[in-house]
N, C-alpha and C. Protein backbone atom coordinates (compact mmCIF):
# COMPACT_ATOMS: atom_id res chain seq x y z
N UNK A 1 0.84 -1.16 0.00
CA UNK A 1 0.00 0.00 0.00
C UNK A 1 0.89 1.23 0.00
N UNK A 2 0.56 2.19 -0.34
CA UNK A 2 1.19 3.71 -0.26
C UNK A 2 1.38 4.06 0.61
N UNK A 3 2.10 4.97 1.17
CA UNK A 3 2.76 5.08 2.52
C UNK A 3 1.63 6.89 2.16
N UNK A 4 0.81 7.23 2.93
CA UNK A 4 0.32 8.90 2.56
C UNK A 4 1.60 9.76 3.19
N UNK A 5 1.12 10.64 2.39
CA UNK A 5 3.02 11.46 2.78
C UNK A 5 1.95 12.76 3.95
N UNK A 6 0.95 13.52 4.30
CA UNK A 6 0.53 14.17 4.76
C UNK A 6 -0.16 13.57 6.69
N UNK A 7 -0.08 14.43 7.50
CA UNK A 7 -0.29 13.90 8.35
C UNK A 7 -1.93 13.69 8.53
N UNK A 8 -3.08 14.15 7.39
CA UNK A 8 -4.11 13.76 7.66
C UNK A 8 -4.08 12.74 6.88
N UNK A 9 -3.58 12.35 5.93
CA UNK A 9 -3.52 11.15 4.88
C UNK A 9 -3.25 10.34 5.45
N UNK A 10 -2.03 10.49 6.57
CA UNK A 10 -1.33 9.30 7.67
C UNK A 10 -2.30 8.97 8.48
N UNK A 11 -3.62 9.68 8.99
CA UNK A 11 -3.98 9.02 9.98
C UNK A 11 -5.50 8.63 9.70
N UNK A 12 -5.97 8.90 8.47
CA UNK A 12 -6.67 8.22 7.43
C UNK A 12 -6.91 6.91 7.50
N UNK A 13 -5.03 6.83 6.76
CA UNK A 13 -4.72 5.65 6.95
C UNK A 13 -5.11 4.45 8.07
N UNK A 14 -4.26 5.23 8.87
CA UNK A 14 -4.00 4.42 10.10
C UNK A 14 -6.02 4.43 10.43
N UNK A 15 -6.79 4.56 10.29
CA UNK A 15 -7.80 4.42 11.17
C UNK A 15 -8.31 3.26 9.96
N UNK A 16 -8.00 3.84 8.59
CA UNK A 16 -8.76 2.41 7.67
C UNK A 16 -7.80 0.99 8.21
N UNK A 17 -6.90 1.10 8.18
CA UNK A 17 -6.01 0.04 8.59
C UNK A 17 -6.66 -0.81 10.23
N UNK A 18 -6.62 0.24 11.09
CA UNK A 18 -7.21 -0.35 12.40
C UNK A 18 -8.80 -0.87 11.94
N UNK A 19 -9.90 -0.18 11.21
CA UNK A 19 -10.79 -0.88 11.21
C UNK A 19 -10.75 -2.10 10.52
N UNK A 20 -9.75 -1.95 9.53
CA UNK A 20 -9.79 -3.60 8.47
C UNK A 20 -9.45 -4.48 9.74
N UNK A 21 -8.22 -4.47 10.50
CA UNK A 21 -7.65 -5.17 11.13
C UNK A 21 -8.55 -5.73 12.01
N UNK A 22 -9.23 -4.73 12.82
CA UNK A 22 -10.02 -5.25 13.78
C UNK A 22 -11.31 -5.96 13.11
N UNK A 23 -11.74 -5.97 11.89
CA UNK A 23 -13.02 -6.53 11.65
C UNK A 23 -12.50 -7.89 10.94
N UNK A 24 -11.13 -8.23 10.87
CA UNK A 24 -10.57 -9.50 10.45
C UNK A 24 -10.69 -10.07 11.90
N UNK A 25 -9.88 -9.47 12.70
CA UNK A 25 -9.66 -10.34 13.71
C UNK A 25 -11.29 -10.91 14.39
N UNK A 26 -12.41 -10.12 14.17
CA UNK A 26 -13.44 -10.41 14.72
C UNK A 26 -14.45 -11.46 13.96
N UNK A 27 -14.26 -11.32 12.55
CA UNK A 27 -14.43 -12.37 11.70
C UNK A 27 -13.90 -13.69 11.52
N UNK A 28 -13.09 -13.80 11.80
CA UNK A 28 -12.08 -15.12 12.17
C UNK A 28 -13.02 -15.90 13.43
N UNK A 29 -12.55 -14.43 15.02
CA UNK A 29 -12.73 -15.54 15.91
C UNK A 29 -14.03 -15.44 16.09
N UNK A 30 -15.44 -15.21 15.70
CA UNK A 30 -16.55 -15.29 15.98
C UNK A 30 -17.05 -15.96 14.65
N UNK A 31 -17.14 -15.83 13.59
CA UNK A 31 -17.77 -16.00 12.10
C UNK A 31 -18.10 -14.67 11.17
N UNK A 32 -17.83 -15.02 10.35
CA UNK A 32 -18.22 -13.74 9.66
C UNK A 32 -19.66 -13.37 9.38
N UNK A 33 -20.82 -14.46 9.39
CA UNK A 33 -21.89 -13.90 9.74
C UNK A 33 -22.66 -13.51 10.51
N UNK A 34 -21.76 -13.83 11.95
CA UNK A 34 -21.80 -13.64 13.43
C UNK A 34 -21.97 -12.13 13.64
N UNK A 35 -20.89 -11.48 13.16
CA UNK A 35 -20.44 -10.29 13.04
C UNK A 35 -21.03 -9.26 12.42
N UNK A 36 -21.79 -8.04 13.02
CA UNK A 36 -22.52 -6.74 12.23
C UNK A 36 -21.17 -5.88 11.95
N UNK A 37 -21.51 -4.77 11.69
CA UNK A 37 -20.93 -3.64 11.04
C UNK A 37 -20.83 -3.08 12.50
N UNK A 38 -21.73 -2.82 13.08
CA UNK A 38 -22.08 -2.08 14.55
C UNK A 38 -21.01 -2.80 15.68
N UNK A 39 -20.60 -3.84 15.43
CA UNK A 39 -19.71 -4.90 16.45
C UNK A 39 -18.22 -4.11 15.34
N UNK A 40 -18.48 -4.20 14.29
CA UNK A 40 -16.57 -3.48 13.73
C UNK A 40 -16.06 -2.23 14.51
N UNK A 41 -17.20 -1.57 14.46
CA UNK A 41 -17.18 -0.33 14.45
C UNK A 41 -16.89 0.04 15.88
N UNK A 42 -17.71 0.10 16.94
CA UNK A 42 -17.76 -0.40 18.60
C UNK A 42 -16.19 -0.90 19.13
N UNK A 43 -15.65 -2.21 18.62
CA UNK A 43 -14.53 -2.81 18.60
C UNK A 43 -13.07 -1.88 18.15
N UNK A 44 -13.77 -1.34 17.19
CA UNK A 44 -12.60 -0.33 16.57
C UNK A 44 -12.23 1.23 17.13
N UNK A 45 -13.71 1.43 17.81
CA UNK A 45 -13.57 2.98 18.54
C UNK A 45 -14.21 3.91 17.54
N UNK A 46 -14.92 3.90 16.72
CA UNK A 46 -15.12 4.31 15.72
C UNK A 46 -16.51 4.36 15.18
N UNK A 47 -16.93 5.78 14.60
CA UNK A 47 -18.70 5.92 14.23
C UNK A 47 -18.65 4.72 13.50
N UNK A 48 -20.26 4.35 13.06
CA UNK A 48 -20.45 3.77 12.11
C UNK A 48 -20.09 4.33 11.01
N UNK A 49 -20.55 5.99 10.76
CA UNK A 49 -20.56 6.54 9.66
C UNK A 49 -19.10 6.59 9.03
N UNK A 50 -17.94 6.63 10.28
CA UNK A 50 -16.64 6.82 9.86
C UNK A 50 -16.18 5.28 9.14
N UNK A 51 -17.10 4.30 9.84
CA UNK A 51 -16.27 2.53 9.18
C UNK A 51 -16.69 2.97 7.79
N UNK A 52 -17.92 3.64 7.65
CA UNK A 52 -18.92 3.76 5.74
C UNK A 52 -17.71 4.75 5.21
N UNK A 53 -17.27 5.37 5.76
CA UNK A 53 -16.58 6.56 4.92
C UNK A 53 -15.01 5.53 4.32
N UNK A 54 -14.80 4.78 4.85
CA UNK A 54 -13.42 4.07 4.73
C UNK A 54 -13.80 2.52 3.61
N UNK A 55 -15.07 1.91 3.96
CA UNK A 55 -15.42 0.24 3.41
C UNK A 55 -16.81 0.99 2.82
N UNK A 56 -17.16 0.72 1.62
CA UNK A 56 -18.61 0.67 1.22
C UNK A 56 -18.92 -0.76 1.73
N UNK A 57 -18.49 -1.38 2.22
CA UNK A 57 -19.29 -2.69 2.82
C UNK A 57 -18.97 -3.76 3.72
N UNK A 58 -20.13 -4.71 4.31
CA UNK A 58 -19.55 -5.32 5.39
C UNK A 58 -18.46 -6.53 4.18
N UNK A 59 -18.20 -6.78 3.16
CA UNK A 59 -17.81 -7.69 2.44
C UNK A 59 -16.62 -6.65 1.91
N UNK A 60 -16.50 -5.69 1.50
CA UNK A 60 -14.82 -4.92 1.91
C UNK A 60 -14.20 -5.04 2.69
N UNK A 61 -14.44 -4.67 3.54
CA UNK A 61 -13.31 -4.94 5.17
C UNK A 61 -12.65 -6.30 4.66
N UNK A 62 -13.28 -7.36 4.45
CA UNK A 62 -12.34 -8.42 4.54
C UNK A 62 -10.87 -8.20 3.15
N UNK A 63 -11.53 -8.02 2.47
CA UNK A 63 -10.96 -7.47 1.04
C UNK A 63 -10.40 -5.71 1.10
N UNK A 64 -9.71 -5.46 2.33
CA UNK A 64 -8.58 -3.90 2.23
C UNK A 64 -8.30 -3.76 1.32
N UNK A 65 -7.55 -4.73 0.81
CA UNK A 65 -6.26 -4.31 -0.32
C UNK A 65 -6.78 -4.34 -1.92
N UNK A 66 -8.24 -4.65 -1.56
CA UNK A 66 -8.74 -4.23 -3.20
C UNK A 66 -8.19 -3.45 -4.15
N UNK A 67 -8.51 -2.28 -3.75
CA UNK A 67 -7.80 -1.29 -4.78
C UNK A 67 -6.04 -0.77 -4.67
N UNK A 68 -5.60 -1.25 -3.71
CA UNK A 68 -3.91 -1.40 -3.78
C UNK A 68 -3.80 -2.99 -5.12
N UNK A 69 -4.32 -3.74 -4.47
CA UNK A 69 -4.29 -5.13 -6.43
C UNK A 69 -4.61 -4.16 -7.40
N UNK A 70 -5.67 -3.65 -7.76
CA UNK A 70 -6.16 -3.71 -8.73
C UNK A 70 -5.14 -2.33 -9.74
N UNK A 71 -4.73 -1.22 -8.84
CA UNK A 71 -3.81 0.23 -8.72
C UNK A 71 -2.11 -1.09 -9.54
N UNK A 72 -2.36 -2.00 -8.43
CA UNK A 72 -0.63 -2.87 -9.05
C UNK A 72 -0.83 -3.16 -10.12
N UNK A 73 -1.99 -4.08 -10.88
CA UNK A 73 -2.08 -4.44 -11.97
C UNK A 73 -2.15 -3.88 -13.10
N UNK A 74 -2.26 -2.35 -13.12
CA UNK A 74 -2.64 -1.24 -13.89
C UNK A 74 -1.11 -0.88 -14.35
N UNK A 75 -0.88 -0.48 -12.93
CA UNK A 75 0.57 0.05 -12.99
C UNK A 75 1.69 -0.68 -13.81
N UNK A 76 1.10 -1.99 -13.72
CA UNK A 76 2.19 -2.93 -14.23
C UNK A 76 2.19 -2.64 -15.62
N UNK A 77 1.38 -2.48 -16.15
CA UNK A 77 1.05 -1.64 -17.59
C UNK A 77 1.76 -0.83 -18.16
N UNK A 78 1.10 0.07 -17.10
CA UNK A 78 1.50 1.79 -17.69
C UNK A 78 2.76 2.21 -17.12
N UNK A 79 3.08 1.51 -16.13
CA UNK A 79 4.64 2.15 -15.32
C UNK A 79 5.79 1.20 -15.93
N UNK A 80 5.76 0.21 -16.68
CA UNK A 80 6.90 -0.65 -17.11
C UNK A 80 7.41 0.18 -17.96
N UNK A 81 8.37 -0.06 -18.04
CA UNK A 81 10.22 0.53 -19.03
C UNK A 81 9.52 0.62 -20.79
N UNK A 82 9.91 1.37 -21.55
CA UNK A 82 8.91 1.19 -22.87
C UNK A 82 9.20 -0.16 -23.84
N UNK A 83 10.64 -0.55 -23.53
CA UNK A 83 10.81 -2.01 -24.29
C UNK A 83 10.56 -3.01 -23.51
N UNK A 84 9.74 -3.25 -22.09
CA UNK A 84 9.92 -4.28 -21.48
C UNK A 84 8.26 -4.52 -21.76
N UNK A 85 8.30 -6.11 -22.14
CA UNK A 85 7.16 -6.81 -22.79
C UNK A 85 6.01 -6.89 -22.02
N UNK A 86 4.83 -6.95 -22.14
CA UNK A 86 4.06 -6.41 -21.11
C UNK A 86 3.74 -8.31 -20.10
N UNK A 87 3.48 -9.34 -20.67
CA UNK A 87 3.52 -10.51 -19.91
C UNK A 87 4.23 -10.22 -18.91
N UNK A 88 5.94 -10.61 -19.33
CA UNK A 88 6.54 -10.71 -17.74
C UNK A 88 6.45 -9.54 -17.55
N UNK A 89 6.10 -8.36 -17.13
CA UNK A 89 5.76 -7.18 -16.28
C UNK A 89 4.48 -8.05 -15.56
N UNK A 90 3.41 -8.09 -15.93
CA UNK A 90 2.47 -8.79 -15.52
C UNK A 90 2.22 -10.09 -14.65
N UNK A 91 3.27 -11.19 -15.05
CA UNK A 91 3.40 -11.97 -14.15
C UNK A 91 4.36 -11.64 -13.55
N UNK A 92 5.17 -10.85 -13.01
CA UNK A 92 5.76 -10.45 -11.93
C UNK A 92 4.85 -9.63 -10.42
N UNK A 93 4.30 -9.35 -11.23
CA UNK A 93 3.11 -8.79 -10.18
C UNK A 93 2.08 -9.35 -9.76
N UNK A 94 1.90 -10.39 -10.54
CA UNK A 94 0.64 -11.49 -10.02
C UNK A 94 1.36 -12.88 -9.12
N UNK A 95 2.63 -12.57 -9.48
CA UNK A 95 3.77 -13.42 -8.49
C UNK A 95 3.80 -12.82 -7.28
N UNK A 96 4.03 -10.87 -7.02
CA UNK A 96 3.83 -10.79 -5.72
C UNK A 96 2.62 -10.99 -5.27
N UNK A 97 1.42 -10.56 -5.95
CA UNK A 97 0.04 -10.59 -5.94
C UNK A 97 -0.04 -12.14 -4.69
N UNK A 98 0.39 -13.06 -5.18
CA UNK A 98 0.04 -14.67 -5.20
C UNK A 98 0.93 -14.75 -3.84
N UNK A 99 1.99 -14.39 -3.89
CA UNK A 99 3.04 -14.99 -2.51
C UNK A 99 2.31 -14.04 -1.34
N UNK A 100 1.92 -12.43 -1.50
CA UNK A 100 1.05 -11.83 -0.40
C UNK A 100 -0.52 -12.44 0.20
N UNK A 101 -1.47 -13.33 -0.89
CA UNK A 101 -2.33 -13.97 -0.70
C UNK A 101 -2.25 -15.35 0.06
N UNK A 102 -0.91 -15.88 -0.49
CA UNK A 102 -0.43 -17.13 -0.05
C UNK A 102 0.41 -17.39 1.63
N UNK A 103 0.93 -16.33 1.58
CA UNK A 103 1.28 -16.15 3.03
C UNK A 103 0.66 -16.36 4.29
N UNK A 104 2.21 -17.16 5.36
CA UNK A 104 1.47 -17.39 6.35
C UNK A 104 0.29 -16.76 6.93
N UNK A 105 -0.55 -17.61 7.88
CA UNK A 105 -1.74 -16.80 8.02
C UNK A 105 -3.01 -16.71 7.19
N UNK A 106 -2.92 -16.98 5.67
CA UNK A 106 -3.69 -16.32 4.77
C UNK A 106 -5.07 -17.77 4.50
N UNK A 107 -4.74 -18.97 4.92
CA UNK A 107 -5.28 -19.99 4.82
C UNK A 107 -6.24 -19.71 5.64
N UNK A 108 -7.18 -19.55 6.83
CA UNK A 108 -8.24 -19.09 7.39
C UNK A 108 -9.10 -18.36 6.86
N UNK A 109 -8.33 -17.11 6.43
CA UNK A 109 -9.26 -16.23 5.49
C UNK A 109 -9.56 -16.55 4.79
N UNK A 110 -8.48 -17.32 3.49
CA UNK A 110 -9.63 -17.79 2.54
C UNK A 110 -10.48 -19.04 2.54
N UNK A 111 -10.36 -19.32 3.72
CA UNK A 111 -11.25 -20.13 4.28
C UNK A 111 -12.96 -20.05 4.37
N UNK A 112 -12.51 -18.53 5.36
CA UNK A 112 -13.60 -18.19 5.66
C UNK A 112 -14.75 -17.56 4.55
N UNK A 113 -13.28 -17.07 3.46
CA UNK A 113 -14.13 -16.58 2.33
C UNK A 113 -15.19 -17.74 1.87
N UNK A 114 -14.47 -18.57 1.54
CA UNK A 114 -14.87 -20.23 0.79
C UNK A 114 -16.50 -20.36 1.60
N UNK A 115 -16.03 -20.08 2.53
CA UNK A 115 -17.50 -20.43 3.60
C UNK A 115 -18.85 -19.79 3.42
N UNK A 116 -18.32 -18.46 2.64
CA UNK A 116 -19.37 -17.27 3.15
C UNK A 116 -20.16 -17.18 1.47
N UNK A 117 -21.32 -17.34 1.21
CA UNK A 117 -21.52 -16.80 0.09
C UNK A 117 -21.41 -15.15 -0.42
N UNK A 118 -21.96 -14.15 0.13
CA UNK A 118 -21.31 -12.86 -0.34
C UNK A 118 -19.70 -13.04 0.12
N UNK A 119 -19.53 -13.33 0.51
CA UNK A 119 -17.93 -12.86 0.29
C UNK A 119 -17.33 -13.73 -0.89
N UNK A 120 -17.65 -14.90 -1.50
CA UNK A 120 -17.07 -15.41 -2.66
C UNK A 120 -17.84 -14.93 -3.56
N UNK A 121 -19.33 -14.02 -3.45
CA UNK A 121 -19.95 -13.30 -4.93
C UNK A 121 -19.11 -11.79 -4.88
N UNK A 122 -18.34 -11.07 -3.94
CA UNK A 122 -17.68 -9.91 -3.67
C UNK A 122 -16.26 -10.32 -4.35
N UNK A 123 -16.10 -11.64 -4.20
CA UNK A 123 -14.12 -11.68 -4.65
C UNK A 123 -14.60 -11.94 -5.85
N UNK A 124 -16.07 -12.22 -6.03
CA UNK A 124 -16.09 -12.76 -8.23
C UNK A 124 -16.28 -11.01 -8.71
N UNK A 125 -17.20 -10.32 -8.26
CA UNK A 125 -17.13 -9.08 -8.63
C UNK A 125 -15.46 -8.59 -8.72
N UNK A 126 -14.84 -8.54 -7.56
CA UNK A 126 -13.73 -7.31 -7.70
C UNK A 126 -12.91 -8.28 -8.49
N UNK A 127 -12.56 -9.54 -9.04
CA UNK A 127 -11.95 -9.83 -10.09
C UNK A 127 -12.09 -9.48 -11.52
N UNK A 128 -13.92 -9.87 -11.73
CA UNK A 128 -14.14 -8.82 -12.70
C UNK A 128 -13.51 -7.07 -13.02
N UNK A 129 -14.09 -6.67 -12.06
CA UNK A 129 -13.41 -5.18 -12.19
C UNK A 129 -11.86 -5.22 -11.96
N UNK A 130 -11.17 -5.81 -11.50
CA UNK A 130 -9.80 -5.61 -11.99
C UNK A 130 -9.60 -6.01 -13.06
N UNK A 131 -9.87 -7.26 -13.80
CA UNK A 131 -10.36 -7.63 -15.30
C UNK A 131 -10.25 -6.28 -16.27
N UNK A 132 -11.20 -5.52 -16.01
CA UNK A 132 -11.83 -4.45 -16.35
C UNK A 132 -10.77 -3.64 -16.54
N UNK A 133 -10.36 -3.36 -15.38
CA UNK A 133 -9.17 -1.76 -15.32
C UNK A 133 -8.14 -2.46 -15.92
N UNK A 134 -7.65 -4.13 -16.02
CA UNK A 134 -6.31 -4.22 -16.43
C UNK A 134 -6.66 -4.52 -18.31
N UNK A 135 -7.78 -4.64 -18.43
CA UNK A 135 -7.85 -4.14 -20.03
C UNK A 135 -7.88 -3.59 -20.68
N UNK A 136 -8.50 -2.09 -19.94
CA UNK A 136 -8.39 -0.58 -20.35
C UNK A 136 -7.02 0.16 -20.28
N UNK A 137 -6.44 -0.21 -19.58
CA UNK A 137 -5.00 -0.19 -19.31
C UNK A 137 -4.21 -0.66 -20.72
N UNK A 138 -4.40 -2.01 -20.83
CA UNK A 138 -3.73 -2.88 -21.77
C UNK A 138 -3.84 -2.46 -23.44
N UNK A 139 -5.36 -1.51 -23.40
CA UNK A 139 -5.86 -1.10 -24.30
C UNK A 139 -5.57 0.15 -25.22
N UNK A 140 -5.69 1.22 -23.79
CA UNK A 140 -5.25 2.37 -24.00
C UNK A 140 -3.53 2.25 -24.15
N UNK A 141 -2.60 1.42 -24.12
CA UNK A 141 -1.48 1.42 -24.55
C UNK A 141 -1.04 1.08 -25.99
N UNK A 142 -1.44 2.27 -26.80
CA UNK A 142 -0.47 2.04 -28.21
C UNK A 142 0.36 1.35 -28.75
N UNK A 143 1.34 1.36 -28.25
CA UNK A 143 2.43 0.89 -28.68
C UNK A 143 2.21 -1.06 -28.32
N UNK A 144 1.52 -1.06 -27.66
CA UNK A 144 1.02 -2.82 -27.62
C UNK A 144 -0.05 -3.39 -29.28
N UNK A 145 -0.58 -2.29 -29.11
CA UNK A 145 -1.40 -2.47 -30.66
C UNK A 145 -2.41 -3.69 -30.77
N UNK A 146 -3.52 -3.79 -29.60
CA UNK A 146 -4.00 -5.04 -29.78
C UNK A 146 -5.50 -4.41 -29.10
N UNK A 147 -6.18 -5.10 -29.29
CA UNK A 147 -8.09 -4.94 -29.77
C UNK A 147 -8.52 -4.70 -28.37
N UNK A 148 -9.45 -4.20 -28.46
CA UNK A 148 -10.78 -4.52 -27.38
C UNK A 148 -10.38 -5.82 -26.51
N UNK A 149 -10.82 -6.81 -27.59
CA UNK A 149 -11.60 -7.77 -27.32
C UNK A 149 -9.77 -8.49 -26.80
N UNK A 150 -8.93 -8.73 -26.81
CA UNK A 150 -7.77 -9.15 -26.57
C UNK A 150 -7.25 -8.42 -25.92
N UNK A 151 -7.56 -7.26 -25.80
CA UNK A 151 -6.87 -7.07 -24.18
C UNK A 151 -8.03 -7.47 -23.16
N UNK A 152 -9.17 -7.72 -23.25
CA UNK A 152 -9.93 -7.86 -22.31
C UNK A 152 -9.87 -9.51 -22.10
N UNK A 153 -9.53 -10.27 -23.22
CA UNK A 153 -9.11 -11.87 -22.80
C UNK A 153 -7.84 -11.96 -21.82
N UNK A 154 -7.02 -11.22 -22.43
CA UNK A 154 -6.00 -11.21 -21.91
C UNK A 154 -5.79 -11.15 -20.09
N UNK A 155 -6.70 -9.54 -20.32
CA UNK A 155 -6.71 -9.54 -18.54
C UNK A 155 -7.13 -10.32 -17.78
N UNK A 156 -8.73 -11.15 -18.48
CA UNK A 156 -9.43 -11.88 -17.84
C UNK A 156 -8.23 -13.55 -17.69
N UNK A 157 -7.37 -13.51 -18.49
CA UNK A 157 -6.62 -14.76 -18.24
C UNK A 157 -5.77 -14.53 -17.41
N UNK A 158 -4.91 -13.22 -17.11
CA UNK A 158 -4.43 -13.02 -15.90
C UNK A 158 -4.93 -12.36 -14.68
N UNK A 159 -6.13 -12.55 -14.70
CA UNK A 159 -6.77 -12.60 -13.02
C UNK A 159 -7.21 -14.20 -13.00
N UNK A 160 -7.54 -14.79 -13.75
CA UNK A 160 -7.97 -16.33 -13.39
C UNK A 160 -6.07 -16.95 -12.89
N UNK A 161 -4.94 -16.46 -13.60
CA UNK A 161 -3.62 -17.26 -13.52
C UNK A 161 -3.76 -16.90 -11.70
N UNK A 162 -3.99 -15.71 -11.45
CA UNK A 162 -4.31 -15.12 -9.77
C UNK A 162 -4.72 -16.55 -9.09
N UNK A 163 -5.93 -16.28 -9.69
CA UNK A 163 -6.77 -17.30 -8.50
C UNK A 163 -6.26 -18.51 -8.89
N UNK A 164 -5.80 -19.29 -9.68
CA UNK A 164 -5.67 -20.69 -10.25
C UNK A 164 -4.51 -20.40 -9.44
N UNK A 165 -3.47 -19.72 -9.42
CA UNK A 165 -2.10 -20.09 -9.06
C UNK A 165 -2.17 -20.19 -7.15
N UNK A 166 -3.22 -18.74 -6.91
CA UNK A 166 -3.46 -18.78 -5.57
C UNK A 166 -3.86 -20.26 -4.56
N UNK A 167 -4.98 -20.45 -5.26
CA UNK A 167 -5.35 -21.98 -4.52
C UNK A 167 -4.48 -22.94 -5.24
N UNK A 168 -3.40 -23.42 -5.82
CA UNK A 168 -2.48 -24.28 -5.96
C UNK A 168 -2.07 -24.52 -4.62
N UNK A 169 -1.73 -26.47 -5.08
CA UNK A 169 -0.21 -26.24 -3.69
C UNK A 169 0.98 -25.72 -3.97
N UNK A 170 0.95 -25.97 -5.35
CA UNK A 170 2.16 -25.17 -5.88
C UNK A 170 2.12 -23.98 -6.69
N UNK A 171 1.79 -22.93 -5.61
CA UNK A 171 1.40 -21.68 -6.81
C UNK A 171 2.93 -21.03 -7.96
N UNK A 172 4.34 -21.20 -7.26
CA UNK A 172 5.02 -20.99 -8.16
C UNK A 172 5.17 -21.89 -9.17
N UNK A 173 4.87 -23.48 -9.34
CA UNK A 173 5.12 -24.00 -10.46
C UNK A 173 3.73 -23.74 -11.33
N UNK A 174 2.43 -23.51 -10.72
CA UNK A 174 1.32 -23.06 -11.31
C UNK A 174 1.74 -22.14 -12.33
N UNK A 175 1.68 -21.13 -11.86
CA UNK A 175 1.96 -19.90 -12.56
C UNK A 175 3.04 -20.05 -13.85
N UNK A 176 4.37 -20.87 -13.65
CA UNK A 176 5.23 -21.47 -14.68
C UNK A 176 4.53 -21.97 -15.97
N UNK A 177 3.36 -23.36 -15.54
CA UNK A 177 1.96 -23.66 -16.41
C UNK A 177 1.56 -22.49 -16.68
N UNK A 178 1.07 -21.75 -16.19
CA UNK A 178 -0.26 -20.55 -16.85
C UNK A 178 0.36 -20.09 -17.54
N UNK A 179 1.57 -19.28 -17.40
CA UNK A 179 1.89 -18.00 -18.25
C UNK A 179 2.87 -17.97 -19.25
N UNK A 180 3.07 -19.26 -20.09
CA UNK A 180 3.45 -19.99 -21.20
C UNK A 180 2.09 -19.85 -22.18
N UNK A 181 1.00 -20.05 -21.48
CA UNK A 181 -0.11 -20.18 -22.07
C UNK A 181 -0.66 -18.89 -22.49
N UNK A 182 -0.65 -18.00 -21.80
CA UNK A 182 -0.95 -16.41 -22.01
C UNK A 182 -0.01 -15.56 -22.67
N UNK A 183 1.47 -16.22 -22.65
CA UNK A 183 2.26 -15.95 -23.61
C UNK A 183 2.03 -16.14 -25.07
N UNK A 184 1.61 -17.29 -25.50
CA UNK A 184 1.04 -17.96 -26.73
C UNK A 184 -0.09 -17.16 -26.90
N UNK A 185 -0.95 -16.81 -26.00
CA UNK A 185 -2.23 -16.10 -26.56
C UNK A 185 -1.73 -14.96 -26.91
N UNK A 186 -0.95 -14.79 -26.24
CA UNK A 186 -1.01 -12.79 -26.32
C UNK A 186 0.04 -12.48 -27.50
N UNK A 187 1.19 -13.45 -27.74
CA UNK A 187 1.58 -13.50 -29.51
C UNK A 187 0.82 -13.79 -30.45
N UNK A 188 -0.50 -14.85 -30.42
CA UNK A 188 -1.39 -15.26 -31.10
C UNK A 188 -2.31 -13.84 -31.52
N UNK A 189 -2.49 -12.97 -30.32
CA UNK A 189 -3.52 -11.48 -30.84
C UNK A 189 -2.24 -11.09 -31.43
N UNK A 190 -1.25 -10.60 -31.64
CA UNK A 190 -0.24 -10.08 -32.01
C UNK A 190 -0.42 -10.27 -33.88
N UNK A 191 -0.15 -11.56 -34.04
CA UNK A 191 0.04 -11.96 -35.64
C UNK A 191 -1.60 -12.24 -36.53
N UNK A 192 -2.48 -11.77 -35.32
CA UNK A 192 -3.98 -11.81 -36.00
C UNK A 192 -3.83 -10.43 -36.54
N UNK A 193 -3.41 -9.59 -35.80
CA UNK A 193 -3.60 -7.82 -36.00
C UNK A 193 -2.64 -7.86 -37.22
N UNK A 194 -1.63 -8.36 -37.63
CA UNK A 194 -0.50 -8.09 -38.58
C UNK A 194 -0.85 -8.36 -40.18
């Protein structure tokens, strides 16, 4: 995540951070459908109105780092070197993407996700929409020279390499499989356009 350089940005921060934190830890040890918004909030020290100003929802909190993924995957785009190929830019970031998801600790949560129906219809949404932003991205870049419709396969094949590589036991040899394959596609849109 971004470090805010201002001291109201810093403590912004720090209060979205304490409410995510505390509405994980309360989701874990009680259930996540156990748990209101009014119990985050209470727990955290904090209005209700201030948890709404930070999460549009009780199914955000679990999911913080939404828009820090979705900001990486973009970036990986538009911030890479102008000769460096856009794949490995891409799976380099769905490599950290995968080892931060995969990390100790991280097996409960997505546990609990697995458990919960809105929270596995909330992680199918925000995949879509990163889908979304990493095709418009992929799109609006010129110098890549490739369609609509292929950058939007494209993205959609590297948010599935995400989740496919994520629930692996072996997400680094996963990912080795996937992105041979998205390599081939994404030369394949290449010599259709030519």
């Amino acid at each position: 995540m971004t470090v805010p350089s201002g001291r109201r940005e810093r403590k912004k921060a720090a209060t979205r951070q304490k409410i995510a934190e505390t509405a994980l830890r309360l989701f874990l040890e009680r259930g996540y459908e156990a748990v209101g918004i009014r119990d985050v909030a209470a727990e955290a020290d904090v209005a209700v109105t201030t948890l709404f100003s930070h999460f549009a929802s009780k199914e955000a909190l679990v999911f913080e780092q939404d828009d820090d993924f979705e900001q990486r995957l973009t970036r990986a785009v538009v911030e890479r070197a102008p000769h460096d190929p856009l794949i490995p830019a891409l799976r380099r970031e769905v490599e950290g993407l995968v080892r931060h998801c995969t990390a100790d600790g991280a097996a409960p949560i997505w546990n609990m996700i697995e458990a919960s129906t809105p929270l596995r219809e909330y992680e199918e949404s925000m995949r879509l929409r990163h889908a979304d932003s990493l095709a418009t991205a992929i799109a609006a870049d010129r110098g890549l020279g490739r369609t609509a419709t292929a950058s939007r396969t494209i993205a959609r094949f590297v948010i599935d390499a995400y989740s496919v590589a994520r629930e692996a036991d072996d997400p680094e040899a996963a990912l080795d499989e996937i992105f041979p394959m998205i390599e081939a596609a994404w030369a394949t849109s290449a010599a259709q356009r030519a």
